[in-house]
N, C-alpha and C. Protein backbone atom coordinates (compact mmCIF):
# COMPACT_ATOMS: atom_id res chain seq x y z
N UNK A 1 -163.21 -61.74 -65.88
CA UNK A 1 -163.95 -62.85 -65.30
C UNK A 1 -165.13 -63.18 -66.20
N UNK A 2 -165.27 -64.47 -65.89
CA UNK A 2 -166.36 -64.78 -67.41
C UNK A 2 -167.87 -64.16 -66.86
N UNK A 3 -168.79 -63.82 -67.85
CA UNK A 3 -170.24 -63.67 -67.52
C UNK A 3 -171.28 -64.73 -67.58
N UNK A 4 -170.79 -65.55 -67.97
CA UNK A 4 -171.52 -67.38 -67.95
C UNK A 4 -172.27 -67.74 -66.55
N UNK A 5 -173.48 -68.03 -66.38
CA UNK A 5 -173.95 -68.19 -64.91
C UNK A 5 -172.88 -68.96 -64.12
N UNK A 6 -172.42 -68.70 -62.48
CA UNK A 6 -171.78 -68.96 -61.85
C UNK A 6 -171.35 -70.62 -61.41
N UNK A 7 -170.62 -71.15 -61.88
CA UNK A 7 -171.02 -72.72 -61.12
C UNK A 7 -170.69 -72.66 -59.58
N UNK A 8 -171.25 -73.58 -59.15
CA UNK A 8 -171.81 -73.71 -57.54
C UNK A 8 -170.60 -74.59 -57.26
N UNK A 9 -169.18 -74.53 -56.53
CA UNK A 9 -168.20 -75.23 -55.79
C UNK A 9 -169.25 -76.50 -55.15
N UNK A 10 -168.57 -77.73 -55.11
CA UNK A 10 -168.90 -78.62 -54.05
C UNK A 10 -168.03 -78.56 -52.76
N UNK A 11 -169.02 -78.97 -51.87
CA UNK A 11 -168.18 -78.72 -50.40
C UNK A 11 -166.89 -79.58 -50.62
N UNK A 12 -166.87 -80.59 -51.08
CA UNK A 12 -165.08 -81.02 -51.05
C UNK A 12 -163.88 -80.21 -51.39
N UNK A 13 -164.73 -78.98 -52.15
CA UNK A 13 -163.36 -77.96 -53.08
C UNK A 13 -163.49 -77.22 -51.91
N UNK A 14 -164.43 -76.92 -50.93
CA UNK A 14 -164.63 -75.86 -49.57
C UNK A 14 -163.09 -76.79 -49.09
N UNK A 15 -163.35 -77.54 -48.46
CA UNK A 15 -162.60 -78.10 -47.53
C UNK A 15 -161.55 -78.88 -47.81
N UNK A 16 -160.90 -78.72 -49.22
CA UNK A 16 -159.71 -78.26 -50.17
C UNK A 16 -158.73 -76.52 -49.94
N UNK A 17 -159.93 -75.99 -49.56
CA UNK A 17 -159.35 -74.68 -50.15
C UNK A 17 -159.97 -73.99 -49.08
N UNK A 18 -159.62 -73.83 -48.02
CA UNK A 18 -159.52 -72.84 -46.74
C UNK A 18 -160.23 -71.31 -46.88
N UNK A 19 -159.72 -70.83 -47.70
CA UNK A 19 -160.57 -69.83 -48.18
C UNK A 19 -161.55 -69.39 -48.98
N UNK A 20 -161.50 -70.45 -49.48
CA UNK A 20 -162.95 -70.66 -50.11
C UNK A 20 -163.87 -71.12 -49.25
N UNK A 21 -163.45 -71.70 -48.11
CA UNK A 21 -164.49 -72.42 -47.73
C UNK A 21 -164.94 -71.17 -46.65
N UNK A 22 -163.99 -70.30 -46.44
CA UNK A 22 -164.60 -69.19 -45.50
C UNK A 22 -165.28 -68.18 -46.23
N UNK A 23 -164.78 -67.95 -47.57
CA UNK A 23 -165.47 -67.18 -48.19
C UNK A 23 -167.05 -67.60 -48.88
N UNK A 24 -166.97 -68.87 -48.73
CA UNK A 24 -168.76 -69.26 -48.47
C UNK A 24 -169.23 -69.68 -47.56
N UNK A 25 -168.52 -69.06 -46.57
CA UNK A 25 -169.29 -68.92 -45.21
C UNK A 25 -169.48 -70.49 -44.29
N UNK A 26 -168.18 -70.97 -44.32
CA UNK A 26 -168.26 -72.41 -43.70
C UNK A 26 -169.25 -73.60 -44.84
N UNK A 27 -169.84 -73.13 -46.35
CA UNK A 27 -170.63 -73.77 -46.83
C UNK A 27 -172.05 -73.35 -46.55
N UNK A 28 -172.11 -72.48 -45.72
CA UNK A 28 -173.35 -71.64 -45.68
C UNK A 28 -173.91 -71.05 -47.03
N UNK A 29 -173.04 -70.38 -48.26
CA UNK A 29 -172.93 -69.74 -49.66
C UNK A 29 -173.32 -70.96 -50.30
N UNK A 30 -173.08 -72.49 -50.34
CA UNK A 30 -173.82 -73.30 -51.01
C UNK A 30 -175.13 -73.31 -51.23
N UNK A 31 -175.74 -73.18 -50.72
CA UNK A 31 -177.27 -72.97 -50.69
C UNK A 31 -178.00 -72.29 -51.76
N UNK A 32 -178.54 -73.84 -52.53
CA UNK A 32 -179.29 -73.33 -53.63
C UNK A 32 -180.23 -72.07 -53.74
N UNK A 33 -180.64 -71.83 -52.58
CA UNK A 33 -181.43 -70.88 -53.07
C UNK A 33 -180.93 -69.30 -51.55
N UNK A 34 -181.45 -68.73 -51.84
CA UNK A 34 -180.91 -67.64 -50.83
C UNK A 34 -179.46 -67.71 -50.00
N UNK A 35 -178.52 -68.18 -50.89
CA UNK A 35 -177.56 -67.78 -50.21
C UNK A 35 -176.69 -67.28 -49.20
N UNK A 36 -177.13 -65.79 -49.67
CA UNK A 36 -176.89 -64.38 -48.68
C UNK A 36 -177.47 -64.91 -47.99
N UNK A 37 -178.71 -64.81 -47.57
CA UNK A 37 -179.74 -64.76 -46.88
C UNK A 37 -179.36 -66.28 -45.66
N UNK A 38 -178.58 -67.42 -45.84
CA UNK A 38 -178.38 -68.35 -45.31
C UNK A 38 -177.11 -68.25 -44.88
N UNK A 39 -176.46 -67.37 -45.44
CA UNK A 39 -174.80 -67.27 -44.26
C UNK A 39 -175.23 -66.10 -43.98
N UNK A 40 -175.99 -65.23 -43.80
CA UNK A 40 -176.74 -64.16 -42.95
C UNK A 40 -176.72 -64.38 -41.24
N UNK A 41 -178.10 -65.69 -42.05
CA UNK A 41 -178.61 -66.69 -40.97
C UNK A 41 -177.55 -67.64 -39.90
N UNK A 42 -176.00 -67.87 -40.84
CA UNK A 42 -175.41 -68.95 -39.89
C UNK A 42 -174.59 -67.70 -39.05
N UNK A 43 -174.16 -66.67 -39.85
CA UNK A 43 -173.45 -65.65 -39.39
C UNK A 43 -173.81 -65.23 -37.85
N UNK A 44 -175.33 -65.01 -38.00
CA UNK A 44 -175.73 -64.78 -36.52
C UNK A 44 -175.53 -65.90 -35.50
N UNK A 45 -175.85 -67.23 -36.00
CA UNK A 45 -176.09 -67.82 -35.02
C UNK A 45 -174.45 -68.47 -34.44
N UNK A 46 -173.42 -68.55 -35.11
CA UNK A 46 -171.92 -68.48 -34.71
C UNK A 46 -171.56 -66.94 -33.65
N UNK A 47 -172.19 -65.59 -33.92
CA UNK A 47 -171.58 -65.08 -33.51
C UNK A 47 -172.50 -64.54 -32.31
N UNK A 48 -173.80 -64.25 -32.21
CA UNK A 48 -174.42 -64.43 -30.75
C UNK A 48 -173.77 -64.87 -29.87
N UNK A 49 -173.33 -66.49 -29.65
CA UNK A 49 -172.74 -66.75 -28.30
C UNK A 49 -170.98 -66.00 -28.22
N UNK A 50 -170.78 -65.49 -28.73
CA UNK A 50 -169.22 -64.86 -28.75
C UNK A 50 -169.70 -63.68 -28.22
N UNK A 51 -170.82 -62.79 -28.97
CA UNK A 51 -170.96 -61.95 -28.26
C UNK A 51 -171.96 -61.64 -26.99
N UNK A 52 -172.71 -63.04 -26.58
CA UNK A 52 -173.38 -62.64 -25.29
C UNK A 52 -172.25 -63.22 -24.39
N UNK A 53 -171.39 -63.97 -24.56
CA UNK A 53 -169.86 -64.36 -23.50
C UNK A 53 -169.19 -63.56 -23.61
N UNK A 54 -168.34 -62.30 -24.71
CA UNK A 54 -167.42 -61.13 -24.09
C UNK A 54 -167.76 -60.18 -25.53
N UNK A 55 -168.04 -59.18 -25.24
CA UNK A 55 -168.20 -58.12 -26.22
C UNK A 55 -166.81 -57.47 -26.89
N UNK A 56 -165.75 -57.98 -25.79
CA UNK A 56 -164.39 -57.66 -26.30
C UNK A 56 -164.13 -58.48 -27.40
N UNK A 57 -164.43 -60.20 -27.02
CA UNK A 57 -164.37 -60.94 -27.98
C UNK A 57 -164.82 -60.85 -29.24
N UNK A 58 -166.15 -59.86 -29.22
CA UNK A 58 -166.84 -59.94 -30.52
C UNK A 58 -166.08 -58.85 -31.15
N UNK A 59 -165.48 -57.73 -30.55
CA UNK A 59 -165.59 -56.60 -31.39
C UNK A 59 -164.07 -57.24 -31.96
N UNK A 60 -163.28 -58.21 -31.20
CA UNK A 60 -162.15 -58.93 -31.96
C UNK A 60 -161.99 -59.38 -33.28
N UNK A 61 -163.40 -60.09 -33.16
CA UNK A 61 -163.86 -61.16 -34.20
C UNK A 61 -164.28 -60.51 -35.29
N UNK A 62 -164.91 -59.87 -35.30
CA UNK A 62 -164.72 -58.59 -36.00
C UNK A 62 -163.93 -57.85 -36.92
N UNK A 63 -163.01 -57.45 -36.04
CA UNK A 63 -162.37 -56.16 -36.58
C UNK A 63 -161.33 -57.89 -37.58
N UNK A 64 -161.38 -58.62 -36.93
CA UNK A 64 -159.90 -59.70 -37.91
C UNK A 64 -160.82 -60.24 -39.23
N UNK A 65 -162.23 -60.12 -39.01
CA UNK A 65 -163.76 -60.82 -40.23
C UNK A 65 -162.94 -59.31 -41.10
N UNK A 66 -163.09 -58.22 -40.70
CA UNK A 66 -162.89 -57.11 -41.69
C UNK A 66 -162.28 -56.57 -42.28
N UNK A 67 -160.90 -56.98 -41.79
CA UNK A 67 -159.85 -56.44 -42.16
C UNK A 67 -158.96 -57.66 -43.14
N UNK A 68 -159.66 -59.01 -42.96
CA UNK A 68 -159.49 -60.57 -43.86
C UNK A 68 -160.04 -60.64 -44.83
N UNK A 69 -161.40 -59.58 -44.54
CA UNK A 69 -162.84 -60.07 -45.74
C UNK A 69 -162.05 -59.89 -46.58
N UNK A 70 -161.28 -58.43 -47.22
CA UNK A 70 -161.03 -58.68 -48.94
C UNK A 70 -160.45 -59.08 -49.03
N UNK A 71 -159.33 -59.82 -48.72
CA UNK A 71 -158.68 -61.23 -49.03
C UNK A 71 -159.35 -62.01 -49.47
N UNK A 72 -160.14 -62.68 -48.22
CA UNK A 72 -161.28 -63.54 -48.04
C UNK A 72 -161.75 -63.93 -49.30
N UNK A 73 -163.03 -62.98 -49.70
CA UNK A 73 -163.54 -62.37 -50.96
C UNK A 73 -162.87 -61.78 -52.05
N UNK A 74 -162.08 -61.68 -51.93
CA UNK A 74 -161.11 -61.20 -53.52
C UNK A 74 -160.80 -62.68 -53.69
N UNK A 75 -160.10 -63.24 -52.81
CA UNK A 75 -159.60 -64.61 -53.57
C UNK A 75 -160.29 -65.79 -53.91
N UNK A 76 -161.37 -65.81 -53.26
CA UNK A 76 -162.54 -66.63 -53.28
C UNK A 76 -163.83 -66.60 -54.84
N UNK A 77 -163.41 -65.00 -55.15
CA UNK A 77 -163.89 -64.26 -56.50
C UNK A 77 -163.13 -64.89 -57.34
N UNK A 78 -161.40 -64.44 -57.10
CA UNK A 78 -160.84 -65.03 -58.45
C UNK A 78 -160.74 -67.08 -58.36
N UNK A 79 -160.90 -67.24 -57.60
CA UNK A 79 -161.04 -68.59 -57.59
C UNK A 79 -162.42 -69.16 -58.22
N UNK A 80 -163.23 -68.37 -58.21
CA UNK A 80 -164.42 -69.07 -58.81
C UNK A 80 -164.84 -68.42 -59.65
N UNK A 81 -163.83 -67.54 -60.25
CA UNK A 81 -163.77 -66.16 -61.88
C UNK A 81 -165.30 -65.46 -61.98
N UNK A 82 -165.42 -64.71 -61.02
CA UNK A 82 -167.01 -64.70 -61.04
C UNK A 82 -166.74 -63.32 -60.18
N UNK A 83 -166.42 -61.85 -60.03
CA UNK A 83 -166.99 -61.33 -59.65
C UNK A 83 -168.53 -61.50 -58.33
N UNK A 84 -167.96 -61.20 -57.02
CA UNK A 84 -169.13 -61.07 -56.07
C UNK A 84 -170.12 -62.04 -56.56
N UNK A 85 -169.53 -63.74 -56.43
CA UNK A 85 -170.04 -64.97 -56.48
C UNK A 85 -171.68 -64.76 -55.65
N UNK A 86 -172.36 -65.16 -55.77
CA UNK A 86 -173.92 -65.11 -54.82
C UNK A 86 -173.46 -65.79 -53.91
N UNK A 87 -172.61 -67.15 -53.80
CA UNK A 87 -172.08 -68.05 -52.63
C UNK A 87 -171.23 -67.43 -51.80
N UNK A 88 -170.72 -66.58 -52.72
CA UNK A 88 -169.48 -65.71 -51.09
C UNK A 88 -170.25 -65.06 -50.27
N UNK A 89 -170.37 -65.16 -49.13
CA UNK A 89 -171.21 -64.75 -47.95
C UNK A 89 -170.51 -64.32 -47.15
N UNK A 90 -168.91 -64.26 -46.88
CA UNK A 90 -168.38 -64.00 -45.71
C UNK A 90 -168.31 -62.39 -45.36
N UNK A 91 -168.86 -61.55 -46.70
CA UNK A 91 -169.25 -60.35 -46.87
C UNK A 91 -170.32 -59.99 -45.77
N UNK A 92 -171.41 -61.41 -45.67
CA UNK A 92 -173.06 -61.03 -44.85
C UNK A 92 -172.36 -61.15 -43.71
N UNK A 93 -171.72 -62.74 -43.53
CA UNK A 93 -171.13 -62.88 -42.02
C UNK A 93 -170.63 -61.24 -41.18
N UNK A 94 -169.46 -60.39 -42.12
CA UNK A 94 -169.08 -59.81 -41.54
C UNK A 94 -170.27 -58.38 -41.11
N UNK A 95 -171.11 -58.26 -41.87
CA UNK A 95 -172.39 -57.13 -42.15
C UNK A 95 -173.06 -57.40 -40.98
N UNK A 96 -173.52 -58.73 -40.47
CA UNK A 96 -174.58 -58.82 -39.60
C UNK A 96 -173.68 -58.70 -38.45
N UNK A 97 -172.31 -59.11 -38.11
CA UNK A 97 -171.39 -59.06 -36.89
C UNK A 97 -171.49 -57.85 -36.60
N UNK A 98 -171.30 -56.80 -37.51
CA UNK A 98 -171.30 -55.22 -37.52
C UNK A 98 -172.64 -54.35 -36.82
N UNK A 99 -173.88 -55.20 -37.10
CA UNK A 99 -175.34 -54.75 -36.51
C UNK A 99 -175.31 -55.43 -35.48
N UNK A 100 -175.25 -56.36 -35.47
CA UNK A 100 -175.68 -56.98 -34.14
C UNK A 100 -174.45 -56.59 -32.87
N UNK A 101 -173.38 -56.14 -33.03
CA UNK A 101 -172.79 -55.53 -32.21
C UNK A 101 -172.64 -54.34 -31.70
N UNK A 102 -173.79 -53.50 -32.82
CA UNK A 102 -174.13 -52.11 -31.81
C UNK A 102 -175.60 -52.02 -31.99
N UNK A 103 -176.15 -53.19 -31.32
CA UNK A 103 -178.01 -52.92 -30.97
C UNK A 103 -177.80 -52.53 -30.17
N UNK A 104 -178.47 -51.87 -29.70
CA UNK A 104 -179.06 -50.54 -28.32
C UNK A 104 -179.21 -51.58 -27.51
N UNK A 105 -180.41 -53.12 -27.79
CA UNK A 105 -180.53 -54.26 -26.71
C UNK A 105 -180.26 -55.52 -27.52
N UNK A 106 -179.35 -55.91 -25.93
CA UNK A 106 -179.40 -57.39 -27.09
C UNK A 106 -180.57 -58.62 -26.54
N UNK A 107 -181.04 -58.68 -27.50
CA UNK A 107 -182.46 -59.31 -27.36
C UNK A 107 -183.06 -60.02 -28.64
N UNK A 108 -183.58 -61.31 -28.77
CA UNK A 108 -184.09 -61.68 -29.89
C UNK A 108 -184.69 -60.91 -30.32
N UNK A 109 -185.57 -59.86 -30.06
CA UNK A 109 -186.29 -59.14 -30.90
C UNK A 109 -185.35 -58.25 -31.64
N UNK A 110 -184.49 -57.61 -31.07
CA UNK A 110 -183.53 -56.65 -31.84
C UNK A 110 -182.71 -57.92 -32.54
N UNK A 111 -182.17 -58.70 -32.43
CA UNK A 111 -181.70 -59.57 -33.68
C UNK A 111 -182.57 -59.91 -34.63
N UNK A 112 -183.81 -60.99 -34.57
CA UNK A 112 -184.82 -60.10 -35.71
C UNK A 112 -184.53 -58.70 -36.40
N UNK A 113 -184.69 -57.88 -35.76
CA UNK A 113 -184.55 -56.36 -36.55
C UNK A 113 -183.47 -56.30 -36.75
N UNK A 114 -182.13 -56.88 -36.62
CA UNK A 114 -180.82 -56.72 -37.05
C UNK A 114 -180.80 -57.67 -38.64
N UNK A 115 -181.38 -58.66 -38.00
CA UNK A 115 -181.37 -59.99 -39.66
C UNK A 115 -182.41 -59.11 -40.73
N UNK A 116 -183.53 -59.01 -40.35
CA UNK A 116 -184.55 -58.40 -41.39
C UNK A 116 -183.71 -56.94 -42.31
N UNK A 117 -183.51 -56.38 -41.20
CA UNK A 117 -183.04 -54.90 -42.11
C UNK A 117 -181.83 -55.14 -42.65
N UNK A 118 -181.01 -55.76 -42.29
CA UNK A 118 -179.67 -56.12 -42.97
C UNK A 118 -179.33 -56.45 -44.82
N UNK A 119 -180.73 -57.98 -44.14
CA UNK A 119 -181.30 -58.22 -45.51
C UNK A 119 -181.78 -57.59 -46.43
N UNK A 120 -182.56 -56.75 -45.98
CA UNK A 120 -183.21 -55.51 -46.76
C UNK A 120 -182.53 -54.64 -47.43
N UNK A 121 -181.53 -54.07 -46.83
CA UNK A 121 -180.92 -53.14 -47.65
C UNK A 121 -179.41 -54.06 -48.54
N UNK A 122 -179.08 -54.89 -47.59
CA UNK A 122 -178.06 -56.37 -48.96
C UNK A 122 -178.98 -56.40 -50.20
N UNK A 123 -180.54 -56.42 -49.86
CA UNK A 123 -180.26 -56.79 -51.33
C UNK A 123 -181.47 -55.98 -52.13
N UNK A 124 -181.94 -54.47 -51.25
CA UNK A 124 -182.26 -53.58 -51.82
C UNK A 124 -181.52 -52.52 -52.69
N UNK A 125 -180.32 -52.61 -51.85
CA UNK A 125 -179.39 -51.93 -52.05
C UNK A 125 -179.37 -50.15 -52.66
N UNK A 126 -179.79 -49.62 -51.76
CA UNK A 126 -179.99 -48.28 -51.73
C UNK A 126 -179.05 -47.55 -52.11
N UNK A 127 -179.42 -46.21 -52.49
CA UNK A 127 -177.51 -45.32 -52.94
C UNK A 127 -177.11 -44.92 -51.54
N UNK A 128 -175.86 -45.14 -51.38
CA UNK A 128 -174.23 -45.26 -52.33
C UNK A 128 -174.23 -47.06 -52.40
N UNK A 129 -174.87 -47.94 -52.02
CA UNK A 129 -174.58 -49.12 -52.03
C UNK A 129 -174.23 -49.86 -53.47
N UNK A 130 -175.77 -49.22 -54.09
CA UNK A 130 -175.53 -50.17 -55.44
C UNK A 130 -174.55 -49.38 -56.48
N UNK A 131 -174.31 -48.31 -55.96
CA UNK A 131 -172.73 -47.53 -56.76
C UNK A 131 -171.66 -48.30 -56.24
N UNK A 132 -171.56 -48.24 -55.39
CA UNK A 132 -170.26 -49.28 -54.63
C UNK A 132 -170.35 -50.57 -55.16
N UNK A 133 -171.62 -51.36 -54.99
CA UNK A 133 -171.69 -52.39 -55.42
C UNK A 133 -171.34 -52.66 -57.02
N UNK A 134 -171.54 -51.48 -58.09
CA UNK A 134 -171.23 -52.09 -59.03
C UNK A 134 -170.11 -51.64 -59.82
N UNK A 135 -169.19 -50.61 -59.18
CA UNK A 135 -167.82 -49.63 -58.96
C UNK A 135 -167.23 -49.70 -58.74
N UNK A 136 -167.18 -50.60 -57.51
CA UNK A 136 -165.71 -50.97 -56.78
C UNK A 136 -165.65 -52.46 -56.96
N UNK A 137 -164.23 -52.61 -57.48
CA UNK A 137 -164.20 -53.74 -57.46
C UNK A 137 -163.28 -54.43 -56.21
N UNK A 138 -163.13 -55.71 -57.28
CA UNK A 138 -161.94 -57.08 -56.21
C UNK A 138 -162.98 -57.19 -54.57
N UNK A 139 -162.07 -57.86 -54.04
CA UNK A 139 -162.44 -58.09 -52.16
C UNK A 139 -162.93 -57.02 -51.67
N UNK A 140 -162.26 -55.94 -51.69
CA UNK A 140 -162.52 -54.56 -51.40
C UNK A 140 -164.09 -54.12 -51.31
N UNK A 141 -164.26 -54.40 -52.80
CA UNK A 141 -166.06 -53.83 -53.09
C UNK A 141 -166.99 -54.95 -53.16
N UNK A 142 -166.47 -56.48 -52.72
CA UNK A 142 -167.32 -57.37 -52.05
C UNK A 142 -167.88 -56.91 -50.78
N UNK A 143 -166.75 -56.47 -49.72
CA UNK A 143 -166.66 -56.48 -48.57
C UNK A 143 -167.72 -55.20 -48.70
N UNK A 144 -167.80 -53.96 -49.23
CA UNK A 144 -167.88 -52.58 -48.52
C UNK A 144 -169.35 -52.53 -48.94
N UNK A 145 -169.95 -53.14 -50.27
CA UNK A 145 -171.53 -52.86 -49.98
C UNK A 145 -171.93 -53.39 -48.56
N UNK A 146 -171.85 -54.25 -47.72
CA UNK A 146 -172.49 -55.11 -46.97
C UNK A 146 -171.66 -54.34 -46.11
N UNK A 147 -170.97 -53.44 -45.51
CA UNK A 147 -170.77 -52.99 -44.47
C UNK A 147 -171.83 -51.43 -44.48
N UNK A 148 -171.84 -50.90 -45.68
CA UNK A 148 -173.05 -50.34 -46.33
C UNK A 148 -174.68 -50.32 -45.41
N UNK A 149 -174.41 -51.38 -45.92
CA UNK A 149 -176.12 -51.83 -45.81
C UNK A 149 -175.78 -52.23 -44.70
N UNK A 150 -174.88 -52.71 -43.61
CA UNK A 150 -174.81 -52.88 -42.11
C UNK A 150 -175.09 -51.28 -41.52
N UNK A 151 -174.51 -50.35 -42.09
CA UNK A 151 -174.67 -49.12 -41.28
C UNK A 151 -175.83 -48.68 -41.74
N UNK A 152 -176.69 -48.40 -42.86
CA UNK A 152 -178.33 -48.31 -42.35
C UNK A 152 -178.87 -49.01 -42.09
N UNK A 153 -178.48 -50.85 -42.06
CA UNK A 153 -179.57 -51.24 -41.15
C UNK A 153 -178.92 -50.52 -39.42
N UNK A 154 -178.15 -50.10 -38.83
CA UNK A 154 -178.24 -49.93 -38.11
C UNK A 154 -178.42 -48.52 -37.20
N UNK A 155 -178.23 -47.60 -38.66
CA UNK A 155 -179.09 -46.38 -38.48
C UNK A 155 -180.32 -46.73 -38.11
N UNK A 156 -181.52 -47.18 -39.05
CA UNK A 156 -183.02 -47.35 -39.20
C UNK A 156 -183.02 -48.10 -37.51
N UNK A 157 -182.52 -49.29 -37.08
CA UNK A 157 -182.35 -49.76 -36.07
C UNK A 157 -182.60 -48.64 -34.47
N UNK A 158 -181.47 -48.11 -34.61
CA UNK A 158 -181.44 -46.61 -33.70
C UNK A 158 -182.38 -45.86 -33.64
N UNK A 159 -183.04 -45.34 -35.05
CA UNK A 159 -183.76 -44.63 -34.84
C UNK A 159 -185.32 -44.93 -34.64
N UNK A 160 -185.65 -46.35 -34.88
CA UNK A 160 -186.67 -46.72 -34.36
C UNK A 160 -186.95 -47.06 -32.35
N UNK A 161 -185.50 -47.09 -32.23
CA UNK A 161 -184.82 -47.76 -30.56
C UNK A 161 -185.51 -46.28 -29.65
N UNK A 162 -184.77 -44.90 -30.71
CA UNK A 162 -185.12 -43.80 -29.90
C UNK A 162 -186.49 -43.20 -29.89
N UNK A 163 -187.36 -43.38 -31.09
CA UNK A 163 -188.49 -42.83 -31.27
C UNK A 163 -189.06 -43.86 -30.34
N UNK A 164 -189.28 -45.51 -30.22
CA UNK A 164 -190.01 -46.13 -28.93
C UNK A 164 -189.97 -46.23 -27.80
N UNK A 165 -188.75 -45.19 -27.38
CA UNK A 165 -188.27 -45.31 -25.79
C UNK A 165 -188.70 -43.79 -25.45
């Protein structure tokens, strides 16, 4: 895949190409600037009402976001020859579905602390993340940093839940 800075898809090639357009996050991954950080943002706000209407539903939505992502993201990679594009987001989508479905409360404040720490470690990327992140390849090692950094943000999450209660 080339190392040349990434070119940015226009939404017409999204909505050409089905999987591309999920793998930037409905066009959420367009976004000149913070990306991640903006299909983070749409990620939550699509999947909140799924999961304050059936938790069965969410953990559905879910498990089919996770077990699609490296498809998703592998093909969305070789489509835009770019290795873990900054626009593929369907990686965050599936990361924040993962926290926000085992907060202790569901409550704007714990979504705050689900978006903030998520972010934090996406793109702090702590060890084993940034080994994964730069080790594993294809869909596979799109998908698995950001499930990564979903499980300590939702360690740190927990353990702040138990030390304030």
């Amino acid at each position: 895949m080339s190392k040349n800075k990434p070119r940015i898809p226009k939404f017409s090639e999204l909505l050409q190409n089905p999987m591309l357009m999920l793998g930037f996050g409905l066009g959420s991954g367009l976004s000149p600037k913070a990306p991640g950080t903006v299909g983070t943002l749409l990620g939550m706000l699509l999947f909140i009402p799924v999961l304050l209407w059936s938790e069965t539903a969410a953990w559905i939505v879910l498990v089919i976001g996770l077990f699609s992502g490296s498809a998703i993201c592998g093909k969305s990679s070789e489509y835009m020859d770019v290795h873990d594009h900054g626009g593929i987001v369907w990686d965050e989508f599936v990361g924040i579905w993962l926290v926000l479905l085992v907060l202790p409360v569901q409550s704007w404040e714990y979504w705050l602390a689900a978006f903030i720490t998520f972010r934090v470690f996406d793109i702090w990327k702590p060890w084993p993340i940034k080994t994964v992140d730069e080790q594993v390849s294809g869909g596979f090692g799109i998908m698995l940093d950001d499930v990564l950094a979903a499980i300590y943000s939702i360690f740190v999450i927990w353990i702040g839940f138990i030390v304030l209660i």
